[in-house]
Protein backbone atom coordinates (compact mmCIF):
# COMPACT_ATOMS: atom_id res chain seq x y z
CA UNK A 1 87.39 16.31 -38.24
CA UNK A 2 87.55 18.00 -41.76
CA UNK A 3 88.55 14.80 -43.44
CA UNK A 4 86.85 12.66 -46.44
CA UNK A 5 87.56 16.09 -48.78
CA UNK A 6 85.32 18.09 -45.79
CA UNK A 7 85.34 21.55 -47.59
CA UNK A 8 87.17 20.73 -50.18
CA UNK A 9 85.49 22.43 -53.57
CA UNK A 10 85.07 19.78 -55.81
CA UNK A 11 83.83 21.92 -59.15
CA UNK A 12 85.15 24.49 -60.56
CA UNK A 13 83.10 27.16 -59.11
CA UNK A 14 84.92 30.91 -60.12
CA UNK A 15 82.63 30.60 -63.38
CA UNK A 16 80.29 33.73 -63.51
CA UNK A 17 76.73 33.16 -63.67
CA UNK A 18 76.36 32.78 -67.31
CA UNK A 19 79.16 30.01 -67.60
CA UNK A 20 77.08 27.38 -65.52
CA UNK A 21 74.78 26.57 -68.18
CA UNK A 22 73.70 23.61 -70.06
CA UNK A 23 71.85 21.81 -72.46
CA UNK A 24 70.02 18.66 -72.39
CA UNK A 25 72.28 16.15 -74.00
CA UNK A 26 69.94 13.58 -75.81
CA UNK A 27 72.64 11.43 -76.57
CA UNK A 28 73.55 10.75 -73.20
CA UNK A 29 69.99 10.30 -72.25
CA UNK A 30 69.60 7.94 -74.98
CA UNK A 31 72.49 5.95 -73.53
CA UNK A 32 71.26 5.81 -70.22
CA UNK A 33 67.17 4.99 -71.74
CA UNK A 34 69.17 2.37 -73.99
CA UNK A 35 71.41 0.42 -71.33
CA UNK A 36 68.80 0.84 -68.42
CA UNK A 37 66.90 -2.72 -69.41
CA UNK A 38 70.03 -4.34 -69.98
CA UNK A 39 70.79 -3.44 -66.48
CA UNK A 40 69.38 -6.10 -63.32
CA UNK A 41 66.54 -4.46 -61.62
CA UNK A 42 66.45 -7.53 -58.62
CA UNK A 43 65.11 -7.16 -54.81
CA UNK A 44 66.79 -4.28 -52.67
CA UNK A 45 70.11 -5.54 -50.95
CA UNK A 46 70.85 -2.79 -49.30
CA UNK A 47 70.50 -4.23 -45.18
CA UNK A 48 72.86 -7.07 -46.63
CA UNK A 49 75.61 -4.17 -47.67
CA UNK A 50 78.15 -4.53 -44.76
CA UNK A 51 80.45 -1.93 -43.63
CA UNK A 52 83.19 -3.48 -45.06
CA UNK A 53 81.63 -2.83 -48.66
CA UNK A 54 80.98 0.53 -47.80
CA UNK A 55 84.26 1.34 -46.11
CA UNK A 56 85.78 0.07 -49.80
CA UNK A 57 83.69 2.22 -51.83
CA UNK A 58 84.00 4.99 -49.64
CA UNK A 59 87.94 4.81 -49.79
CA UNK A 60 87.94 5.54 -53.15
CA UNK A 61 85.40 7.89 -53.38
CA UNK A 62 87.02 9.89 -50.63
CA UNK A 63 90.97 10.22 -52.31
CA UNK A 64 92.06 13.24 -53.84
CA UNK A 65 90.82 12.91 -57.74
CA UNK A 66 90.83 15.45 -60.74
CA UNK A 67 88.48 13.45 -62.82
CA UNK A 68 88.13 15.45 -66.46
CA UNK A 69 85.66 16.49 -68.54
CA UNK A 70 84.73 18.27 -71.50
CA UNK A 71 80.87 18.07 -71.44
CA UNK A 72 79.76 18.47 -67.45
CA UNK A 73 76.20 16.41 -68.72
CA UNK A 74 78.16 13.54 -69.90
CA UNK A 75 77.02 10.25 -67.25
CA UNK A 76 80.36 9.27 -66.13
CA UNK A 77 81.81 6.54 -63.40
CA UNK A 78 82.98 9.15 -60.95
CA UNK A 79 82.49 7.38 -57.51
CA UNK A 80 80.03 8.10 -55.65
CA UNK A 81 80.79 10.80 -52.45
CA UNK A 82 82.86 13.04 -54.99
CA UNK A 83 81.42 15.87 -56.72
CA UNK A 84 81.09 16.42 -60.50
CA UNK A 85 84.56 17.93 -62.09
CA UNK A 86 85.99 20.09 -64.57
CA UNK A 87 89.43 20.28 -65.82
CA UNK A 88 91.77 22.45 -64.08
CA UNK A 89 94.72 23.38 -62.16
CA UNK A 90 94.50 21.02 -58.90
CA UNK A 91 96.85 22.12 -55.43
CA UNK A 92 99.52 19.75 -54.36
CA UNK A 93 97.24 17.18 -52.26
CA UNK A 94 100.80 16.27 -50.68
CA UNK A 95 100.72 19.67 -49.59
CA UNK A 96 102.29 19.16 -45.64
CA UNK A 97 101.70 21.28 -42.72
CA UNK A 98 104.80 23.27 -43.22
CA UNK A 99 104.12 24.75 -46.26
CA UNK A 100 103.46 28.32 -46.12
CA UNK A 101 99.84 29.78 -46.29
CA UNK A 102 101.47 33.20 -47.04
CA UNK A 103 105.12 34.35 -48.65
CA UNK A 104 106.57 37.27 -48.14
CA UNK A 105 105.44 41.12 -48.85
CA UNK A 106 102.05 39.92 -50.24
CA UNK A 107 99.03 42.56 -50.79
CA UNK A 108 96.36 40.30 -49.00
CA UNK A 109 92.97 41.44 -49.24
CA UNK A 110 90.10 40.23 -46.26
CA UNK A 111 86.49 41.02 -45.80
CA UNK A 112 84.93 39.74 -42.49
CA UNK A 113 81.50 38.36 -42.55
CA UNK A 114 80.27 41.09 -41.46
CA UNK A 115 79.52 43.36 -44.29
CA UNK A 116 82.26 46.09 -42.69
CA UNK A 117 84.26 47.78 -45.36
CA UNK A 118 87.33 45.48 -46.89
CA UNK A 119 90.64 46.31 -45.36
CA UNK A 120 94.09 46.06 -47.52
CA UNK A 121 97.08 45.80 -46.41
CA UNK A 122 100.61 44.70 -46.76
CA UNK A 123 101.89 42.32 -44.59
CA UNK A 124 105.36 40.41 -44.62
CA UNK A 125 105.51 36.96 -43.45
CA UNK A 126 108.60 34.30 -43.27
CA UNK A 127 107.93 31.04 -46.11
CA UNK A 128 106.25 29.15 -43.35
CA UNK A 129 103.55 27.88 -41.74
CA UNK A 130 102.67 31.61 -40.04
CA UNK A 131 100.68 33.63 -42.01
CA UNK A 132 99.55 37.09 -41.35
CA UNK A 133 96.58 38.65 -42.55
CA UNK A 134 94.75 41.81 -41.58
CA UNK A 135 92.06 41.40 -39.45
CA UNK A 136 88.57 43.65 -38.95
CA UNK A 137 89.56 46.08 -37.34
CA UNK A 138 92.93 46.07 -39.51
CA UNK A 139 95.24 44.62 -37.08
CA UNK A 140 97.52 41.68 -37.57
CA UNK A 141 96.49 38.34 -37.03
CA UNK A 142 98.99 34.84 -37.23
CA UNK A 143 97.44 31.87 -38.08
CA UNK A 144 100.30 28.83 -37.53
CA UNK A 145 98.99 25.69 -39.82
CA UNK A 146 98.55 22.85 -37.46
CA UNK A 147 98.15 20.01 -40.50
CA UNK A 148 97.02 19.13 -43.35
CA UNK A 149 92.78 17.55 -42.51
CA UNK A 150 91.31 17.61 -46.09
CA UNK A 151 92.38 17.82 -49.41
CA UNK A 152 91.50 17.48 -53.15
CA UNK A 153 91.43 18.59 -56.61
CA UNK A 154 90.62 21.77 -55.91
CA UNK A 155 91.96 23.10 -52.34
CA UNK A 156 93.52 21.86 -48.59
CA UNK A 157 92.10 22.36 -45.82
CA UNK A 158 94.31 23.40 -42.85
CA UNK A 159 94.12 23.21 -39.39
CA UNK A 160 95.28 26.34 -38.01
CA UNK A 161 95.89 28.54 -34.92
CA UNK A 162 95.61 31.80 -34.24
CA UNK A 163 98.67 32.50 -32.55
CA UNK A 164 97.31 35.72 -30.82
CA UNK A 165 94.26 33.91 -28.64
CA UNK A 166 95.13 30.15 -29.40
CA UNK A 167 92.38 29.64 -31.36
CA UNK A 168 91.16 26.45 -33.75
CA UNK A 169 90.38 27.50 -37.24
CA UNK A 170 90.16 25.65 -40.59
CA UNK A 171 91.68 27.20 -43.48
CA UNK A 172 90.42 26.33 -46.63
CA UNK A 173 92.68 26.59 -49.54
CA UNK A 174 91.20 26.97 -53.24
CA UNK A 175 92.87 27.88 -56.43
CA UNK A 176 91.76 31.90 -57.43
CA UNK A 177 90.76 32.40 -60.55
CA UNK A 178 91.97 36.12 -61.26
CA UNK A 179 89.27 36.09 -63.60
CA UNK A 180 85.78 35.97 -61.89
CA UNK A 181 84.76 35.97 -58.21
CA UNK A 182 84.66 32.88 -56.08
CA UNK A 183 81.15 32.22 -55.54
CA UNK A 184 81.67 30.30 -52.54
CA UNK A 185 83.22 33.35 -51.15
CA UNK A 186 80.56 35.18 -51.96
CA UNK A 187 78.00 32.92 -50.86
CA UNK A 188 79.48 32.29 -47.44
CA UNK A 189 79.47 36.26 -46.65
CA UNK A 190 75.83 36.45 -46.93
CA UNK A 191 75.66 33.37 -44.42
CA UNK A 192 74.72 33.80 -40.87
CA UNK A 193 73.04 31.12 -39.05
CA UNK A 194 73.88 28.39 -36.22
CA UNK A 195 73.46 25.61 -38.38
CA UNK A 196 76.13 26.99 -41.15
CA UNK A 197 79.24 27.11 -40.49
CA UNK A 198 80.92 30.77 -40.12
CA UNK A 199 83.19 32.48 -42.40
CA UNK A 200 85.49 34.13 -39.98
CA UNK A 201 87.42 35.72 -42.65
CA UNK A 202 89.18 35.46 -46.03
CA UNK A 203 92.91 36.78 -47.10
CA UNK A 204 94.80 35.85 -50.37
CA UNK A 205 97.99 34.28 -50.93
CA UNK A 206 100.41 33.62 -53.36
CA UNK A 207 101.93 30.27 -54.49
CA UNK A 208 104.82 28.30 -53.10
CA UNK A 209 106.08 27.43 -56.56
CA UNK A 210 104.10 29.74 -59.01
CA UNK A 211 104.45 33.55 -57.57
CA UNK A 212 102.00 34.15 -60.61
CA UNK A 213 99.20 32.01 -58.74
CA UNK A 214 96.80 33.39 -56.41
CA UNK A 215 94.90 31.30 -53.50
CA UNK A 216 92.40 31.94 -51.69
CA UNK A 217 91.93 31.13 -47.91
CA UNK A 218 88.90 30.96 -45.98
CA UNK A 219 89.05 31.13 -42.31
CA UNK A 220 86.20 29.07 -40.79
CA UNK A 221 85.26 28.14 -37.48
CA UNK A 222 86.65 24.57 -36.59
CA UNK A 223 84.47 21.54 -35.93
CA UNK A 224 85.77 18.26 -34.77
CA UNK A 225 83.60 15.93 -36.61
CA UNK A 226 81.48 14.90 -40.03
CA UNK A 227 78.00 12.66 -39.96
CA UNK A 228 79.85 10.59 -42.07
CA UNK A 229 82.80 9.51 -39.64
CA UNK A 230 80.07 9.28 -37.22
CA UNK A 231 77.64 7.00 -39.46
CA UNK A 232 81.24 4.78 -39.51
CA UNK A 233 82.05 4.49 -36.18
CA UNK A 234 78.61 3.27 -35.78
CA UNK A 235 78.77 0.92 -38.88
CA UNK A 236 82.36 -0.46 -37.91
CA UNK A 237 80.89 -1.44 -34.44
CA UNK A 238 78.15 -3.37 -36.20
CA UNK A 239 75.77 -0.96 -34.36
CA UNK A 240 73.33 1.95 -35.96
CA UNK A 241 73.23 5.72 -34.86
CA UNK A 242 70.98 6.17 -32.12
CA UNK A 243 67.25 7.47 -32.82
CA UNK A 244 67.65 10.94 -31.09
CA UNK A 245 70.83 11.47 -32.96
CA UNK A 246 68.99 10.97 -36.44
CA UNK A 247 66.41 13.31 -35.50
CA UNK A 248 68.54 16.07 -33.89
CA UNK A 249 71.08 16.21 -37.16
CA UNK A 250 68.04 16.25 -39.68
CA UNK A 251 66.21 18.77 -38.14
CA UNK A 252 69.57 20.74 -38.19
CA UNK A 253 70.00 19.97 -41.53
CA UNK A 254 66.54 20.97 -42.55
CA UNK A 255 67.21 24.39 -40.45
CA UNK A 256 69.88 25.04 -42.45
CA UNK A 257 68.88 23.95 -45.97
CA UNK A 258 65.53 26.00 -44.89
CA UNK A 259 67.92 29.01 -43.53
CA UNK A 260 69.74 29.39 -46.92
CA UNK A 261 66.70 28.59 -49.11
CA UNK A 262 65.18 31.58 -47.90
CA UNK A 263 67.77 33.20 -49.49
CA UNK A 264 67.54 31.72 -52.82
CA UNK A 265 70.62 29.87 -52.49
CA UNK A 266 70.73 25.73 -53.40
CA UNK A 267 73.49 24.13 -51.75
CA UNK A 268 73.85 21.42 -54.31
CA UNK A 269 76.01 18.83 -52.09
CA UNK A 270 74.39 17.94 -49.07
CA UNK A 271 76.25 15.07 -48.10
CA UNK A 272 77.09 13.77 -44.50
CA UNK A 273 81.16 14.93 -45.69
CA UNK A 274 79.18 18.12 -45.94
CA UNK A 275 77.93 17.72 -42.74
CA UNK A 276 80.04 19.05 -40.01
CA UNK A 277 79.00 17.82 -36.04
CA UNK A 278 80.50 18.17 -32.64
CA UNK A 279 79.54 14.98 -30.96
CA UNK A 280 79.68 15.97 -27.66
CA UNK A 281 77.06 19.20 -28.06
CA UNK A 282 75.00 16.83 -30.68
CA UNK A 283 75.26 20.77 -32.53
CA UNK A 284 75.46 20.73 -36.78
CA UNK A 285 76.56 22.58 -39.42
CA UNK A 286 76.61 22.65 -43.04
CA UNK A 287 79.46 23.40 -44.84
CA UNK A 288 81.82 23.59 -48.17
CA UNK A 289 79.61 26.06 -50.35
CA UNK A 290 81.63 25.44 -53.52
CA UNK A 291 78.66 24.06 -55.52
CA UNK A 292 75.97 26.31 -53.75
CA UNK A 293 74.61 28.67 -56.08
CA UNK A 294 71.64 31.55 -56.27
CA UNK A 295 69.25 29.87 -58.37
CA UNK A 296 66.73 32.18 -60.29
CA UNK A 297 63.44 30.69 -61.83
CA UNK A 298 63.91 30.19 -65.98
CA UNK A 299 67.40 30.48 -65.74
CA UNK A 300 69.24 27.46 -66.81
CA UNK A 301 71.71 25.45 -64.84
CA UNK A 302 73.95 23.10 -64.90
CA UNK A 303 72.56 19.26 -64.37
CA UNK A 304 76.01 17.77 -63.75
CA UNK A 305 76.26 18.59 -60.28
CA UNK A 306 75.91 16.86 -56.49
CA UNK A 307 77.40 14.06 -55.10
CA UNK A 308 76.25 10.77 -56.71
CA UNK A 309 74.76 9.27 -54.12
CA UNK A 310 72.53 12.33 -53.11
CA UNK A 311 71.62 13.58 -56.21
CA UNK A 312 68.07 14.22 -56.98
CA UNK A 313 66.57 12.39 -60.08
CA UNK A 314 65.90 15.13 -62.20
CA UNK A 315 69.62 15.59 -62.09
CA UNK A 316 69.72 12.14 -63.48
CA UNK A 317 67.57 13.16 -65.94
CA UNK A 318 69.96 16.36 -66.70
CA UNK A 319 67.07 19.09 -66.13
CA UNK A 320 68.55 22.40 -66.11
CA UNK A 321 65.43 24.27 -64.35
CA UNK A 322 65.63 22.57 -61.54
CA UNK A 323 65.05 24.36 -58.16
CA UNK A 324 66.05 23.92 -54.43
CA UNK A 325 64.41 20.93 -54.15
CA UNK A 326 67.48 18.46 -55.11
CA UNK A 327 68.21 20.18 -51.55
CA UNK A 328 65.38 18.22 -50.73
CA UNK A 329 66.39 14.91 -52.52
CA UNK A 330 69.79 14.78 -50.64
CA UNK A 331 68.35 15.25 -47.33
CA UNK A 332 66.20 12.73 -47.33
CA UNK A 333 69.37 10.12 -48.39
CA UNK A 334 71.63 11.91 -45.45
CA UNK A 335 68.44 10.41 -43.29
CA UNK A 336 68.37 7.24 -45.04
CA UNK A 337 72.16 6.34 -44.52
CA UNK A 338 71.96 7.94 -40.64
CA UNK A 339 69.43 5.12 -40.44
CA UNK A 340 70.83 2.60 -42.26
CA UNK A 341 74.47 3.10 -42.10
CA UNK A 342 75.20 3.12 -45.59
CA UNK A 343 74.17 5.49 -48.62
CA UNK A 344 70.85 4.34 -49.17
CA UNK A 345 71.78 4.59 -53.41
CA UNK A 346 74.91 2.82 -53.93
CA UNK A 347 75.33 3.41 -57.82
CA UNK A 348 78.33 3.13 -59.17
CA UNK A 349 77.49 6.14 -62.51
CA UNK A 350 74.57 7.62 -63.16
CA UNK A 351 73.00 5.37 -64.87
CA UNK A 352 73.35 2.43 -62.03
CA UNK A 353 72.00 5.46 -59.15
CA UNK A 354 69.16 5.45 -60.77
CA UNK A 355 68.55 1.76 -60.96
CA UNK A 356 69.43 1.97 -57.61
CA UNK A 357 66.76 4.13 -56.96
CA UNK A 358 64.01 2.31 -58.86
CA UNK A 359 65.09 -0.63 -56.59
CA UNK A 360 63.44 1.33 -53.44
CA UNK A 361 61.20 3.59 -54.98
CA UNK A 362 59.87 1.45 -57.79
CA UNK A 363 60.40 3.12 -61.10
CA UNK A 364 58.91 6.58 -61.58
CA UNK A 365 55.49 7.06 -63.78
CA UNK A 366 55.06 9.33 -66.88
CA UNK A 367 53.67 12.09 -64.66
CA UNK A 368 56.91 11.76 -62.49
CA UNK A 369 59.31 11.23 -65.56
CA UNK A 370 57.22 14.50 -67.12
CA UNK A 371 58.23 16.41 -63.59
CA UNK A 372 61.55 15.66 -63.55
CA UNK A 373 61.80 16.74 -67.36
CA UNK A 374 59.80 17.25 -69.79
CA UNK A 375 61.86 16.81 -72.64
CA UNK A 376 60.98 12.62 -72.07
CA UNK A 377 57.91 12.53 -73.34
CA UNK A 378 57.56 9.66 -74.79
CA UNK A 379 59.95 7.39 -72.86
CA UNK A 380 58.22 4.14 -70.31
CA UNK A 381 60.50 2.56 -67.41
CA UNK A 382 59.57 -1.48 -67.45
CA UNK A 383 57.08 -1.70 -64.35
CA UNK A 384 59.06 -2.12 -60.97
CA UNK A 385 56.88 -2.11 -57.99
CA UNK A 386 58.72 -0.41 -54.80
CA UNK A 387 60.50 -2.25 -52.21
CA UNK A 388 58.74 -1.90 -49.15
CA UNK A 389 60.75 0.48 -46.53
CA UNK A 390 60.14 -1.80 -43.59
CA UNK A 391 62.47 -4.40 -45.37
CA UNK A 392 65.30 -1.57 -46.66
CA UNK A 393 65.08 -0.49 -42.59
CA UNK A 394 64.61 -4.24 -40.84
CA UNK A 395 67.79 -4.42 -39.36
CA UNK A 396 67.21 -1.21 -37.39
CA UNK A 397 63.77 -2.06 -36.75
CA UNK A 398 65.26 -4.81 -34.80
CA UNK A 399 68.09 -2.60 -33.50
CA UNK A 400 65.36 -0.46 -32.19
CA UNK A 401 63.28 -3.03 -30.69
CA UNK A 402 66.19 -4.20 -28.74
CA UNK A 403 67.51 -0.88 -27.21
CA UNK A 404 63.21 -0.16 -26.27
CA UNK A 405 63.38 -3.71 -24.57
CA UNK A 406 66.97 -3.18 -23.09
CA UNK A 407 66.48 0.81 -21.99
CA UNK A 408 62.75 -0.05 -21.04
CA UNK A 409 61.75 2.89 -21.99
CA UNK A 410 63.98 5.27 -20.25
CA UNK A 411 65.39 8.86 -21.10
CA UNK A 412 68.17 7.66 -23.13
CA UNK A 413 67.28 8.50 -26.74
CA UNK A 414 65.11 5.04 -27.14
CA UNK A 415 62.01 5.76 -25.28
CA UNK A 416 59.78 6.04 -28.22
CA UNK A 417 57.30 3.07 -29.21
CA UNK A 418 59.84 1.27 -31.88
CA UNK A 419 56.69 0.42 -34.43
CA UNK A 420 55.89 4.48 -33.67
CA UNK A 421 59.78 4.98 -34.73
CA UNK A 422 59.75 3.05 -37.66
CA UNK A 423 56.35 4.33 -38.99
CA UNK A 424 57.23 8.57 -38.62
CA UNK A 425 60.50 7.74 -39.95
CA UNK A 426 59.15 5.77 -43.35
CA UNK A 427 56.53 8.60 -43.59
CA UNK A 428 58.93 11.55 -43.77
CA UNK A 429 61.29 9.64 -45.90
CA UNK A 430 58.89 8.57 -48.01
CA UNK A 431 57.97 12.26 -48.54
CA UNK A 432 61.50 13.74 -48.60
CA UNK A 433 62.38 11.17 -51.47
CA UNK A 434 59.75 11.94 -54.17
CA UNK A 435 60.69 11.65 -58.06
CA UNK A 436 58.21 14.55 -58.23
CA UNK A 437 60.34 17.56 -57.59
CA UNK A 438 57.05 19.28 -56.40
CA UNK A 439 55.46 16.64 -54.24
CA UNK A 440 58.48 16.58 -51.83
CA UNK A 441 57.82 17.82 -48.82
CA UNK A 442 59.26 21.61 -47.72
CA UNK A 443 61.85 21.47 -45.49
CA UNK A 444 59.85 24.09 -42.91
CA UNK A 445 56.72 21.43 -43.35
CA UNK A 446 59.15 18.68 -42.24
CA UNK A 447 60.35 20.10 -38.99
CA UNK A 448 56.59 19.67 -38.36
CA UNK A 449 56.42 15.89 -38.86
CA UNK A 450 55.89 13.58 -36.18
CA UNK A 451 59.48 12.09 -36.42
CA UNK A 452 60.69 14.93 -34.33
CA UNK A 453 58.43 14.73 -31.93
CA UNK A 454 61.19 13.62 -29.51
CA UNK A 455 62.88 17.12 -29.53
CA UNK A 456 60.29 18.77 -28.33
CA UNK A 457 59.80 16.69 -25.00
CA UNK A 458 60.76 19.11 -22.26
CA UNK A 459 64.29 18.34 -20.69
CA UNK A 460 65.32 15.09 -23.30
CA UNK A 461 68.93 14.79 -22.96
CA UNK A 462 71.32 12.65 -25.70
CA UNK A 463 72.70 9.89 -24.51
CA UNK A 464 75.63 11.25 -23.25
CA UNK A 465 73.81 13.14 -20.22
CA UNK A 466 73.94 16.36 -22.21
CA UNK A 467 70.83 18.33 -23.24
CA UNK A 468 69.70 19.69 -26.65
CA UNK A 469 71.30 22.36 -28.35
CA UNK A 470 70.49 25.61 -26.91
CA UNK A 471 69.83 27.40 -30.30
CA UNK A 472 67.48 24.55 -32.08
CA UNK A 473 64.43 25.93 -31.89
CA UNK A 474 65.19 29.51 -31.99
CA UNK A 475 64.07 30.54 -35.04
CA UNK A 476 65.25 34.00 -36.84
CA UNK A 477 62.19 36.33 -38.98
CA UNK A 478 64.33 35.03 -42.30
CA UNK A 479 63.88 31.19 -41.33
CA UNK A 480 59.87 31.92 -40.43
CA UNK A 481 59.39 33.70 -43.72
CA UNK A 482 59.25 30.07 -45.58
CA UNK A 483 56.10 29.10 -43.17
CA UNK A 484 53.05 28.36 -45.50
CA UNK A 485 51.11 27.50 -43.34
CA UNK A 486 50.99 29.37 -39.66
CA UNK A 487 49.09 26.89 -38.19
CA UNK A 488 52.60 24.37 -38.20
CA UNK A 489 54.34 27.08 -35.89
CA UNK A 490 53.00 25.57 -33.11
CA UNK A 491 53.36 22.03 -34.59
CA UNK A 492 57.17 22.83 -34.79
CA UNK A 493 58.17 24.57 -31.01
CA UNK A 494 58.68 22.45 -28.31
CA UNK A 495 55.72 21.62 -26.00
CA UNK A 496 55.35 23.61 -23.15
């Protein structure tokens, strides 16, 4: 389900290119270098953090917000699952189902993701929940708003029908800046892949209250589910997420972050909200472009950005050249809290991620610091040594050992050696969560790790009887073109 603010644009993302800039704040910096001994750097807690804790944190992380700011590098105590902010016009998040996606006699505008030519056209629709746009081919096409499933600061997301053919879409809602183009719109056109969820087209609307404002709506494929309700089911049980499960949504997620990489695009909010599933197919997509941008080498960009939780260090550290590697960063922590249960970095602002992160990883080394930015030349974290993985991960070591023991090694997603398990799954970890922008692994080199092993046994089936999905290892010429190294090709296809 689109819920926890699923597609919902938290930054204000109809800036043109040369708006999302920014400079290295030093004062902030020196805030963060200043309060960071006063701070308690103590053994890792986080197998202690129960569900409870996290379902509190997560509730208010999760409500609609329109946190404010003037300076996007300033370190502020925005929880946690929310993206970074900027002042500005928010929708109604008490918007209900009956409000109307389109008034009357509006010129609506839609371009299919398919690169055909735009069609306009003038359309009249009743002040309700029907709306009307033109479709393809320029016919007509209803969409009835089912209810409200996500909202926020910056859009709602419906669920909608299409009255013609009955059926499920999501409509996402968003605030048009008249202005500039919406870069998520124009991201999402370029998008084709099985592992990103589809644009199925876009028409604009005018508002309920304000004739003068101008929304736009994206109509995207519907899918029932997020990692992150699915991490909580698990959690709320006192259970984890299965081992095949882990495995088959990373290696969709690194398909995906791989998929639009290739493209020069950096998603920058990976995030299991972010993470659309249907449980029964086991099949993933990524969603909710509003933060993705094209990133091109020297040009600045701005640091402020990404989900707390998931944000790479050197966003910490407010680089602006960063590159798709915080892609990286956050994909490793979506594999962390699919193991875990929990976010893996539970800081509560910027400054307490990154203690947070110094608690597991040990705190980074002038080379690393350097890496991440070179501006901080001359500044020395107080020697932390890391916390051991196998201790951050014992719980599901056990949980592992149990379901080997119980299943005894049958087809049901726990027939791997649990010390094997544990071992692949600290090693790729380990190397998806590097301060060192550049010594993280690529995502293509990852689908190549051991870890996945699993999916390529011939015929494994998820535990609920149902096999792989079909498209997981058919790879287009655009997702090959990031290979390095041929040789892996083989490493990556299922055995034969």
């Amino acid at each position: 389900m689109y819920n926890n603010n699923s597609f919902i644009n938290n930054n204000n993302n109809n800036n043109n290119s040369n708006s999302n800039t920014n400079t290295t704040n030093n004062n902030n910096m020196d805030n963060l270098i200043n309060n960071f001994n006063y701070l308690q750097i103590g053994n890792n807690d986080k197998t202690n953090r129960s569900y409870n804790n996290y379902q509190s944190s997560s509730k208010s992380t999760t409500t609609s917000t329109t946190t404010t700011t003037n300076n996007t590098n300033n370190i502020t105590n925005q929880p946690g699952n929310e993206s970074p902010t900027r002042k500005t016009k928010s929708i109604n998040s008490k918007q209900q189902p009956s409000t109307s996606l389109v008034n009357s006699s509006i010129q609506q505008q839609q371009q299919p993701n398919n690169n055909s030519s735009t069609t306009t056209t003038t359309t009249t629709a009743a002040a309700t929940s029907t709306t009307s746009p033109p479709t393809r081919q320029g016919k007509v096409v209803s969409y009835s708003a089912v209810k409200v499933i996500g909202n926020g600061s910056f859009g709602v997301v419906f669920l909608a029908k299409v009255q013609e053919t009955g059926d499920i879409v999501a409509i996402k809602k968003v605030l048009q800046d008249k202005r500039f183009k919406n870069r998520e719109l124009q991201v999402m056109k370029t998008l084709s892949h099985p592992n990103v969820v589809e644009l199925k087209n876009y028409f604009y609307s005018r508002g309920d209250r304000d004739p003068e404002e101008v929304y736009l709506n994206l109509v995207l494929e519907y899918v029932p589910d997020t990692v992150y309700r699915f991490c909580m089911n698990y959690a709320k049980h006192n259970s984890y997420v299965p081992s095949i499960y882990v495995k088959l949504f990373v290696f969709q997620l690194l398909r995906s972050v791989i998929y639009i990489h290739s493209l020069g695009i950096c998603h920058r909010d990976i995030k299991p909200q972010n993470l659309l599933i249907d449980p029964v197919s086991g099949i993933l997509k990524l969603c909710d472009f509003g933060n993705a941008k094209q990133l091109k080498e020297g040009e600045p960009n701005v640091s402020y950005i990404c989900s707390r939780y998931y944000r790479a260090p050197e966003l910490i550290f407010q680089s602006t050249k960063y590159t798709c590697s915080v892609d990286v960063w956050s994909c490793g922590c979506v594999m962390g809290e699919l193991m875990l249960g929990t976010p893996l970095f539970q800081g509560e602002s910027s400054v307490d991620q990154l203690v947070e992160i110094i608690k597991v990883l040990g705190a980074p080394s002038k080379q690393d610091i350097l890496a991440m930015n070179k501006n901080y030349t001359e500044f020395k974290f107080p020697q932390v040594k890391p916390n051991p993985w196998d201790q951050v991960f014992a719980d599901r070591f056990q949980f592992l050992q149990r379901n080997y023991q119980a299943n005894n090694g049958s087809n049901s997603g726990s027939q791997i050696d649990p010390f094997i398990e544990m071992n692949n799954s600290v090693d790729l970890i380990t190397k998806l969560l590097q301060y060192d922008p550049k010594r993280r692994i690529t995502p293509m080199d990852a689908l190549a790790h051991p870890f996945f092993d699993e999916l390529r046994i011939p015929n494994v089936k998820l535990p609920n009887g149902k096999p792989l999905p079909s498209h997981l290892f058919i790879f287009s010429d655009q997702e090959w073109s990031m290979l390095q190294n041929q040789d892996l090709k083989d490493s990556i296809l299922p055995r034969q």
